[in-house]
Protein backbone atom coordinates (compact mmCIF):
# COMPACT_ATOMS: atom_id res chain seq x y z
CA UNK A 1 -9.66 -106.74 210.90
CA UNK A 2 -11.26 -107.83 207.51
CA UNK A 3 -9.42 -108.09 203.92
CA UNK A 4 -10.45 -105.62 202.08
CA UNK A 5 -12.60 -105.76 199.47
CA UNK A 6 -11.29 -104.69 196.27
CA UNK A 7 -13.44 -104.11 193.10
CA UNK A 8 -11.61 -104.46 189.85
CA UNK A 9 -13.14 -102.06 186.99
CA UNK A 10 -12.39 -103.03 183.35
CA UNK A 11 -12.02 -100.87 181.01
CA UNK A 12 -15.46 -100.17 179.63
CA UNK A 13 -16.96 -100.87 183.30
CA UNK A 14 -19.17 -98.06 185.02
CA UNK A 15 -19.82 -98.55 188.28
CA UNK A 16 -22.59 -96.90 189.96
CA UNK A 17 -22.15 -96.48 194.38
CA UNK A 18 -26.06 -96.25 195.01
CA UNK A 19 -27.76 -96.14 198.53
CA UNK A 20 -29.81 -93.65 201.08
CA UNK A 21 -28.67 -90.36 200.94
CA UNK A 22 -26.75 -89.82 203.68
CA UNK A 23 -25.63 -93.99 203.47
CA UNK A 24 -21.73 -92.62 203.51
CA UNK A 25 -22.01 -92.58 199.21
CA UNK A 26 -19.49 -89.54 198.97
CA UNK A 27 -17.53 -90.50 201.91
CA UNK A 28 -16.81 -93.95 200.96
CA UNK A 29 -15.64 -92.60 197.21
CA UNK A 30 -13.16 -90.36 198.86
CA UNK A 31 -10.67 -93.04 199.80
CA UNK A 32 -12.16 -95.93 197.55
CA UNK A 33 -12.11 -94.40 193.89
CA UNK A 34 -8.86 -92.10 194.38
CA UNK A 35 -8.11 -91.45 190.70
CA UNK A 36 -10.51 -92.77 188.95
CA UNK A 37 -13.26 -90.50 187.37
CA UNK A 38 -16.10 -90.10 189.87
CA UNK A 39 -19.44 -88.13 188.28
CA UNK A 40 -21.25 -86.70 191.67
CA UNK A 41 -24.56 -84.60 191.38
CA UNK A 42 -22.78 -82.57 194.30
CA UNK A 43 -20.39 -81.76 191.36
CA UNK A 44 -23.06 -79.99 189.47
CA UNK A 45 -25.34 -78.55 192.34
CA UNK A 46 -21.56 -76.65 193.55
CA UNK A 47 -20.68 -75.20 190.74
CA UNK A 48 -24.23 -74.08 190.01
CA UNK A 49 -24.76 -72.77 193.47
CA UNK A 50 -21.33 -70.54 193.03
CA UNK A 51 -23.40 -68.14 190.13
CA UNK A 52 -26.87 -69.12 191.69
CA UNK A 53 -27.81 -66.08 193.90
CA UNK A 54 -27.36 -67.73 197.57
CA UNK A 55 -31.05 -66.33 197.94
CA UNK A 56 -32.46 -68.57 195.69
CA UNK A 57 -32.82 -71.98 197.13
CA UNK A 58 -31.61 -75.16 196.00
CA UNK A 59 -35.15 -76.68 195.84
CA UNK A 60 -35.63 -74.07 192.78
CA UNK A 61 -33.14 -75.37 190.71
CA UNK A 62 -32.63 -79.15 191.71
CA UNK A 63 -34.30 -80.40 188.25
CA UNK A 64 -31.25 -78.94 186.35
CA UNK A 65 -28.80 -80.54 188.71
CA UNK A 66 -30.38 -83.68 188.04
CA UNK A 67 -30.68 -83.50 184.52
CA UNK A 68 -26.69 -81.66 184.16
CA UNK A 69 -25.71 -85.17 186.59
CA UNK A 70 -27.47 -87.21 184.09
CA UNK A 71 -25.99 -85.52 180.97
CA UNK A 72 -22.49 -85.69 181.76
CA UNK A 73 -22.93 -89.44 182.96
CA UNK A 74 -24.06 -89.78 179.42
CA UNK A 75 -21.04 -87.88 177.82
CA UNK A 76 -18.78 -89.37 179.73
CA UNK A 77 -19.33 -92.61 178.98
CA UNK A 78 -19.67 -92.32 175.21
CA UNK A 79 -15.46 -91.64 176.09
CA UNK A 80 -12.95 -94.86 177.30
CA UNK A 81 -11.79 -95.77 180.51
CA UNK A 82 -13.89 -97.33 183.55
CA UNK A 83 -16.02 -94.89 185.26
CA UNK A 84 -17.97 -94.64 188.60
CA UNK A 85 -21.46 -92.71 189.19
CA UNK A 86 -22.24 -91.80 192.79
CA UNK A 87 -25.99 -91.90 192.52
CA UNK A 88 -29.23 -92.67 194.99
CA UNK A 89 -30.85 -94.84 192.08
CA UNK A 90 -33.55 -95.36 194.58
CA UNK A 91 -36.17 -94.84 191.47
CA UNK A 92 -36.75 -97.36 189.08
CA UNK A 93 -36.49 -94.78 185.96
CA UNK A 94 -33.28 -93.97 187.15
CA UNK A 95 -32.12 -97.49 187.11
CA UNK A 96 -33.91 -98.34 183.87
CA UNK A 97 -31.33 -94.88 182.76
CA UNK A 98 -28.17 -96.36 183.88
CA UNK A 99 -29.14 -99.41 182.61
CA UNK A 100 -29.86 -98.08 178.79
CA UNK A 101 -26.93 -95.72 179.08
CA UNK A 102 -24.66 -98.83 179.47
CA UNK A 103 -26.10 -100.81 176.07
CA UNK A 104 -25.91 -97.60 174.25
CA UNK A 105 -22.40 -97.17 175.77
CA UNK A 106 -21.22 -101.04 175.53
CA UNK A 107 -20.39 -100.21 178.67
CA UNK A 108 -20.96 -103.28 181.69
CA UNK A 109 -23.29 -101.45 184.36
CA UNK A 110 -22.34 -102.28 188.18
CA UNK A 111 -24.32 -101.92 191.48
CA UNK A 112 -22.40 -101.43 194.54
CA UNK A 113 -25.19 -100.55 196.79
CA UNK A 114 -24.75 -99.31 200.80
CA UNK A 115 -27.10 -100.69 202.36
CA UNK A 116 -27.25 -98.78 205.38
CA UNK A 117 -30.62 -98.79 207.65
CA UNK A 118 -32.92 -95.18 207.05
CA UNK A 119 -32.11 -93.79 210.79
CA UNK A 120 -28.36 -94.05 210.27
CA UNK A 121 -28.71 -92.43 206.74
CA UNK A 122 -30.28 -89.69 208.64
CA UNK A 123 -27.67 -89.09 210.93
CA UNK A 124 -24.94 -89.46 208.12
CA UNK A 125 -27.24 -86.08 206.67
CA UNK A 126 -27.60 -84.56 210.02
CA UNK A 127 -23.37 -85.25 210.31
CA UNK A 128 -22.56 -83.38 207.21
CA UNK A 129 -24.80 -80.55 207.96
CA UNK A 130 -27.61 -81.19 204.89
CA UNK A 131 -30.22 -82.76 205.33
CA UNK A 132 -32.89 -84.35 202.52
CA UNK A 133 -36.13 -82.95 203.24
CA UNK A 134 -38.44 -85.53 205.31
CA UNK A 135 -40.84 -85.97 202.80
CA UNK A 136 -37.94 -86.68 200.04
CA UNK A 137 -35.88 -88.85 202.30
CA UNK A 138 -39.22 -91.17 203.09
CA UNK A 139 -39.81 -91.08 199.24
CA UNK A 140 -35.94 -92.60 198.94
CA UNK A 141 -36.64 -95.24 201.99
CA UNK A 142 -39.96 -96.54 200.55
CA UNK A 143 -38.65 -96.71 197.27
CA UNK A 144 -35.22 -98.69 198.48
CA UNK A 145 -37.67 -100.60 200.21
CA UNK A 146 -38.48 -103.63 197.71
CA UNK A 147 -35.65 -103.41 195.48
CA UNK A 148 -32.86 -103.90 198.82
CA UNK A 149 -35.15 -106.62 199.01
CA UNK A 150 -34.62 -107.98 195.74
CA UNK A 151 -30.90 -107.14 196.07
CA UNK A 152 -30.05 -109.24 199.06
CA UNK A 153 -31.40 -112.09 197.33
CA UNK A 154 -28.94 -111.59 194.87
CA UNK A 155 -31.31 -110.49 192.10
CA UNK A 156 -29.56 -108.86 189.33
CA UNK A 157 -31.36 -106.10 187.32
CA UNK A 158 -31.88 -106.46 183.86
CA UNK A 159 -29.52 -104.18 181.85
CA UNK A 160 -26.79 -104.22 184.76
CA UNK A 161 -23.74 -106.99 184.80
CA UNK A 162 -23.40 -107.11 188.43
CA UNK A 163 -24.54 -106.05 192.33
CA UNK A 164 -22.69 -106.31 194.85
CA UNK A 165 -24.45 -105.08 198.61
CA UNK A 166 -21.90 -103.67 201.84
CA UNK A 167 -22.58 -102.34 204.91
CA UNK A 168 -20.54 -99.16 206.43
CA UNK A 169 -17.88 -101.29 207.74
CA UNK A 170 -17.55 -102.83 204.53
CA UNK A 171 -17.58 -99.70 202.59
CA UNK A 172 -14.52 -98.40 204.42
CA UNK A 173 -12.35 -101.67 203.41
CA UNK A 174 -13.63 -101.01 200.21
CA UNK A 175 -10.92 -99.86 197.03
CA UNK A 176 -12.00 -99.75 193.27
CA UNK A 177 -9.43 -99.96 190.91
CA UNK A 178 -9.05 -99.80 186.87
CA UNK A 179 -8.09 -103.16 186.15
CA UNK A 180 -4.63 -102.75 184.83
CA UNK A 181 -4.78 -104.87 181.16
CA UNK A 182 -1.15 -106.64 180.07
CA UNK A 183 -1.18 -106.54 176.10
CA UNK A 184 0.64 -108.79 173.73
């Protein structure tokens, strides 16, 4: 069995878990993050859908569960303390977000991206019992597309500090961890 990888957050660090939906995301935070803050748009879209009428459907109000997701990202790290962000960041703007949040922040901006290939994403969805819709889930494949690309070749966005790429099996020896600082 591999060592496991173990990704050491400093204290003004945010690291954000990107990949397919369905890439194991939420899964992987479970065991990896334990105690550390963890902003999830699943966060937002559950405690909306507890006073959203179960007739209305989540299509109707996705927009504000994006944009809540987004605000408390923002809040959260105007605070202290290292902080992960499970997000897709398959679009650009989204990246270019993260990326602008950290320099307004002085916060270091991470990538730890699952790379995980499109047909087991879908069965990750199809295992949990949601599914993406098939014309949203090809929108996140094509637009993972180029930038994995750019990723495996070790390309570092501008704005972010770091990337690091894992596969399932690496995702489940991973462990983040607030660096733990010794003072004088």
């Amino acid at each position: 069995m591999s060592e496991p990888t173990v990704i050491e957050l400093g204290p003004r660090d945010l690291l954000v878990v990107a990949g397919l939906p369905g890439a194991g995301k939420t899964t992987m935070l479970r065991h990896a993050a334990a105690g550390l803050p963890v902003l999830d748009s699943d966060q937002v879209r559950e405690r909306l859908g507890a006073v959203v009428p179960p007739v209305v459907p989540y299509r109707c109000y996705r927009l504000v569960v994006h944009a809540w997701h987004r605000l408390r990202i923002v809040g959260r790290a105007l605070g202290d303390g290292p902080m992960v962000v499970h997000e897709p960041s398959t679009r650009a703007s989204t990246r270019v977000l993260l990326a602008l949040v950290g320099v307004v922040s002085g916060r270091a901006v991470r990538l730890l991206f699952l790379d995980v290939p499109a047909e087991e994403a879908l069965a990750g969805q199809r295992s949990r019992g949601r599914v993406v819709r098939a014309r949203s889930f090809a929108r996140h494949v094509r637009r993972v597309g180029k930038w994995r690309e750019e990723l495996l070749a070790d390309r570092v966005p501008v704005g972010w500090r770091s990337v690091q790429v894992i596969d399932r099996d690496g995702a489940a020896r991973t462990r983040v961890v607030a660096k733990v600082l010794v003072g004088c």
